[in-house]
N, C-alpha and C. Protein backbone atom coordinates (compact mmCIF):
# COMPACT_ATOMS: atom_id res chain seq x y z
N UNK A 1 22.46 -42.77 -11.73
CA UNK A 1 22.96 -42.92 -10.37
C UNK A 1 23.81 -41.70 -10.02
N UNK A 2 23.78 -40.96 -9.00
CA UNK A 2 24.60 -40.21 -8.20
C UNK A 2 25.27 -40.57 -7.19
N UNK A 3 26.46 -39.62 -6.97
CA UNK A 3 27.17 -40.05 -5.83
C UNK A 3 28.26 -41.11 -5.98
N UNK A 4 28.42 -41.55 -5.25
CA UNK A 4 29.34 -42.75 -5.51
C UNK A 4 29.69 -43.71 -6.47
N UNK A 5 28.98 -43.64 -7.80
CA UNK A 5 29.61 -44.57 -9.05
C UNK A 5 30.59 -43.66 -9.31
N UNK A 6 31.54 -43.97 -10.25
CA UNK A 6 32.54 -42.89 -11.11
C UNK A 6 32.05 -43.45 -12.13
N UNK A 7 31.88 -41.51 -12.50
CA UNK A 7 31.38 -41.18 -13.79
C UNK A 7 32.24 -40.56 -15.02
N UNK A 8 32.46 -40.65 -15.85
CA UNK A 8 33.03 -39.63 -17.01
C UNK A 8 32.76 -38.49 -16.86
N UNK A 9 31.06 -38.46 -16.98
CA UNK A 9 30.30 -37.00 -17.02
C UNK A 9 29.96 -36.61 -15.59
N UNK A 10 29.96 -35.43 -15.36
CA UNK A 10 29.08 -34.68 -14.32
C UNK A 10 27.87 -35.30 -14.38
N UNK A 11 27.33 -36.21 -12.82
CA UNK A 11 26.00 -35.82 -12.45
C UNK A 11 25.17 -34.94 -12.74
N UNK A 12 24.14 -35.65 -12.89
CA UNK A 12 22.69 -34.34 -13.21
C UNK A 12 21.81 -34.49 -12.01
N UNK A 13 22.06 -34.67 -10.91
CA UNK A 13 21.72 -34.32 -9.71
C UNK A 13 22.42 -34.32 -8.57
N UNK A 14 21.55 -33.56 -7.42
CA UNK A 14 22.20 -32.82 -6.01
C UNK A 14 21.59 -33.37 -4.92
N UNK A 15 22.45 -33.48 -4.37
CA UNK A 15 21.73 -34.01 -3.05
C UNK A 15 21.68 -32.34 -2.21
N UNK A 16 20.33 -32.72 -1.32
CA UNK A 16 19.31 -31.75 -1.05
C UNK A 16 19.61 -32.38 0.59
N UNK A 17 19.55 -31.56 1.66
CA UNK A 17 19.70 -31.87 3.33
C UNK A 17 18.82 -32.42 3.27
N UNK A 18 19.14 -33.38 4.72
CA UNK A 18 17.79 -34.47 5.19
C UNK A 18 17.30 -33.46 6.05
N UNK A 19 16.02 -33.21 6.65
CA UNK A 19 15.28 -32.27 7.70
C UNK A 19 16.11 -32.38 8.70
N UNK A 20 16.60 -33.56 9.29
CA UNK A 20 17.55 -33.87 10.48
C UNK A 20 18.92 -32.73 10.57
N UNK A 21 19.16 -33.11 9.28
CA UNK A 21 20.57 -32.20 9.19
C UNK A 21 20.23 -30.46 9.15
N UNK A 22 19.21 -30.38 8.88
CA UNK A 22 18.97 -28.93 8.47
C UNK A 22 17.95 -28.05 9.72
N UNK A 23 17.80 -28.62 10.97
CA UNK A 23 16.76 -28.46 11.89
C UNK A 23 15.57 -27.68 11.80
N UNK A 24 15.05 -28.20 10.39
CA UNK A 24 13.48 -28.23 10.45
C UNK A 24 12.95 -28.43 11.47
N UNK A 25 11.75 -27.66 12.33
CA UNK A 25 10.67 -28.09 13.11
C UNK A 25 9.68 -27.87 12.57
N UNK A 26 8.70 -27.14 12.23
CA UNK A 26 7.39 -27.02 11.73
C UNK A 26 7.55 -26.68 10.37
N UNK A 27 5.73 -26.44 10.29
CA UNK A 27 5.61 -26.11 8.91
C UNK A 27 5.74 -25.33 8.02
N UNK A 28 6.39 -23.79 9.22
CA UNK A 28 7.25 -22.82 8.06
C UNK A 28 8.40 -23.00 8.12
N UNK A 29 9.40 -23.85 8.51
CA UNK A 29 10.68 -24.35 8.52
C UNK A 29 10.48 -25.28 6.97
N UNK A 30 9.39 -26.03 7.02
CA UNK A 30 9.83 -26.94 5.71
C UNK A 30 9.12 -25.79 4.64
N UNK A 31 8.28 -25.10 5.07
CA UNK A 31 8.13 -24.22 3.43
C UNK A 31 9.44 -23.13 3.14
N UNK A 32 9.95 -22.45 4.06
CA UNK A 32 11.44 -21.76 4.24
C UNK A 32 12.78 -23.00 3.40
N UNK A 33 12.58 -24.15 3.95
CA UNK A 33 13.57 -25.04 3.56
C UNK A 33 13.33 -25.20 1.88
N UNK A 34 11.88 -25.32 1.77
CA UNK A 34 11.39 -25.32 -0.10
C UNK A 34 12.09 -24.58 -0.68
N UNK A 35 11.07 -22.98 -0.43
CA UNK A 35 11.62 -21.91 -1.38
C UNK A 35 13.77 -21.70 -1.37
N UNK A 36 14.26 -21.74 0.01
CA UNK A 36 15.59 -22.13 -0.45
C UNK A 36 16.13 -22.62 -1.62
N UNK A 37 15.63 -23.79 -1.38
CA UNK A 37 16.23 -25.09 -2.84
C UNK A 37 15.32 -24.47 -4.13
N UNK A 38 14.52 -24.22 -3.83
CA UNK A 38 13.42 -23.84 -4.97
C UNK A 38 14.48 -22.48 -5.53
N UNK A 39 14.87 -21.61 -5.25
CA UNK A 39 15.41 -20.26 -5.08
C UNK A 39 14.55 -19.14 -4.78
N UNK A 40 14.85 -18.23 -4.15
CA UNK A 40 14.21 -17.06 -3.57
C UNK A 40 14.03 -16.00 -4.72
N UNK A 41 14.88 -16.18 -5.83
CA UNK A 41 14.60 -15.04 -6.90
C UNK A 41 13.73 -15.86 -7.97
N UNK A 42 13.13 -16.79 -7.63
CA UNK A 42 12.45 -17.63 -8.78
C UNK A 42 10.94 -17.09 -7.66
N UNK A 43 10.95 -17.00 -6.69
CA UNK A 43 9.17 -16.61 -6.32
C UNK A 43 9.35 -15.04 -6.26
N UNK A 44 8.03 -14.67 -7.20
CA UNK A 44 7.47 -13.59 -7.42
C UNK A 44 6.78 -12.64 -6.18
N UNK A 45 7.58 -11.45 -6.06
CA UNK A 45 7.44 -10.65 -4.92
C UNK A 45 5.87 -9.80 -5.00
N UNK A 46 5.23 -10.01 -3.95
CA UNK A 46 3.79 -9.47 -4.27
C UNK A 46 4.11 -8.16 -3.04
N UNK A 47 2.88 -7.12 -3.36
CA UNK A 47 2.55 -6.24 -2.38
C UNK A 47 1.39 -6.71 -1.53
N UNK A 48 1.34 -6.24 -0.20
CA UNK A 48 0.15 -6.37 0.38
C UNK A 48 -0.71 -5.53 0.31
N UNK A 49 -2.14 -5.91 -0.07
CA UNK A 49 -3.46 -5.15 -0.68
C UNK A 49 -4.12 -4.14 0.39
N UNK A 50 -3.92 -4.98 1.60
CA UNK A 50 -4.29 -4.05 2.89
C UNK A 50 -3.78 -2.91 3.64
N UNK A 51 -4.16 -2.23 4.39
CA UNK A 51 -3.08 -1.96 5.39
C UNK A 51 -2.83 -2.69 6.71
N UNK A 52 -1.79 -1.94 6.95
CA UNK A 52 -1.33 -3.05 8.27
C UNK A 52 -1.96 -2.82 9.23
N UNK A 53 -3.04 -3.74 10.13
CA UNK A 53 -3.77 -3.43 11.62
C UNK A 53 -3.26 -2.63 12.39
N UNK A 54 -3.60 -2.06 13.44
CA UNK A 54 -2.99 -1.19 14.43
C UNK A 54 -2.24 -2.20 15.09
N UNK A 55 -0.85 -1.44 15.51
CA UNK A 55 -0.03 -2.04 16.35
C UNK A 55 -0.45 -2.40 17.82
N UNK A 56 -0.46 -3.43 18.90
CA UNK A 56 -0.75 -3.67 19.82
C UNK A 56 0.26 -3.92 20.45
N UNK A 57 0.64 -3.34 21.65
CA UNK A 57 2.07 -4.19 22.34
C UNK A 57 1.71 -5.21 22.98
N UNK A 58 3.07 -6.26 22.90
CA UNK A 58 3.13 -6.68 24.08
C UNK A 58 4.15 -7.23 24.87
N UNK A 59 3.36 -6.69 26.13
CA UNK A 59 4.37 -6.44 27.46
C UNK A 59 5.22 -7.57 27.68
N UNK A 60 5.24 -8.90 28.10
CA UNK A 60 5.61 -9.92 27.97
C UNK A 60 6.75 -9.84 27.32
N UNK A 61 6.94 -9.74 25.58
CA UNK A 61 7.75 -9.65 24.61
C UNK A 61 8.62 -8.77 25.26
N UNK A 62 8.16 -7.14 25.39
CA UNK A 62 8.95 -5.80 25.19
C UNK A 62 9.78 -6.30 26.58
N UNK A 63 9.30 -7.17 27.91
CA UNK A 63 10.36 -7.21 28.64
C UNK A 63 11.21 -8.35 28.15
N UNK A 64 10.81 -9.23 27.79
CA UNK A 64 11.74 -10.38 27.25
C UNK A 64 13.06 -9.42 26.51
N UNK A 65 12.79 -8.52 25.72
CA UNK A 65 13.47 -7.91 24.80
C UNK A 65 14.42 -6.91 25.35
N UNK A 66 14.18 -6.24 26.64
CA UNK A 66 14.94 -5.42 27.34
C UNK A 66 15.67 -6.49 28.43
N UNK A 67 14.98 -7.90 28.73
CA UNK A 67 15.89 -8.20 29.58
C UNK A 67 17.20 -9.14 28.27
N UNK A 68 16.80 -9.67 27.10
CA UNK A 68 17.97 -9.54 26.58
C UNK A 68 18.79 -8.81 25.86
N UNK A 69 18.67 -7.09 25.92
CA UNK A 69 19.38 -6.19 25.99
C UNK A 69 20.93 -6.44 27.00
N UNK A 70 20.04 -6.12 28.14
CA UNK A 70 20.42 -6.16 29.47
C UNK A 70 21.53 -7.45 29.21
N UNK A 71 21.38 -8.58 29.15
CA UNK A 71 22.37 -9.78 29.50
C UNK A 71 23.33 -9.67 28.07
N UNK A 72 22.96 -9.36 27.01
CA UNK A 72 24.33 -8.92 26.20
C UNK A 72 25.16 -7.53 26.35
N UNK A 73 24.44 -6.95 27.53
CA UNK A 73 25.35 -6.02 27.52
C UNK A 73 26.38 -6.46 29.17
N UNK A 74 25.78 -7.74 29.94
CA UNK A 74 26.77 -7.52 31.04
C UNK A 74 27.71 -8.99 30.18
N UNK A 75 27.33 -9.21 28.88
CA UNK A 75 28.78 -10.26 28.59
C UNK A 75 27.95 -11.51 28.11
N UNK A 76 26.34 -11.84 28.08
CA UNK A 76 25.87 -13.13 27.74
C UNK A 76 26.02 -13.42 25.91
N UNK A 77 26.47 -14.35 26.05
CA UNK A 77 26.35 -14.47 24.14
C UNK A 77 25.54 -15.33 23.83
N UNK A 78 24.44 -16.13 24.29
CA UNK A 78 23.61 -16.62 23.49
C UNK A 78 22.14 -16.31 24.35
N UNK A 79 20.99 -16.46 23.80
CA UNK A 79 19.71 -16.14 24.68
C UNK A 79 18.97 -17.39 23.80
N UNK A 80 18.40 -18.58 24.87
CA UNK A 80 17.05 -18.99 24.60
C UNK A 80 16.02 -18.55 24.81
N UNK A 81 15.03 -18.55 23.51
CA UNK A 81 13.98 -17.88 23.87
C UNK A 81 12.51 -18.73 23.11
């Protein structure tokens, strides 16, 4: 049992966040939330075999990105996006 009995010894387990508490939404939020608990120096760093595709812009983004330039520089501190 963990948690709340009193023990002599140290627990041999941790409590781990509920998704609620930790605002998981999708499915790279819960694999991000894994490797966390899992640890990040326990998965093995690979190279990529390819090269990287040609870059494509896009416009949409690059203004999203200059107009929140723009509002942290007249004083906004947070941006939904």
């Amino acid at each position: 049992m963990c948690g709340g009995a009193r023990m002599k010894s140290k627990p041999k387990c941790r409590r781990i966040a509920w998704i609620s508490e930790t605002g998981v939404v999708g499915l790279a939020d819960v694999l991000e939330e894994v490797a966390r608990v899992y640890g990040y120096d326990r998965i093995p760093s690979t190279i990529m075999a390819d090269r990287l595709p040609p870059q494509v812009g896009n416009p949409i983004h690059e203004w999203e990105e200059r107009l929140r330039d723009l509002l942290v520089t007249l004083g906004s501190m947070k941006w939904s996006g």
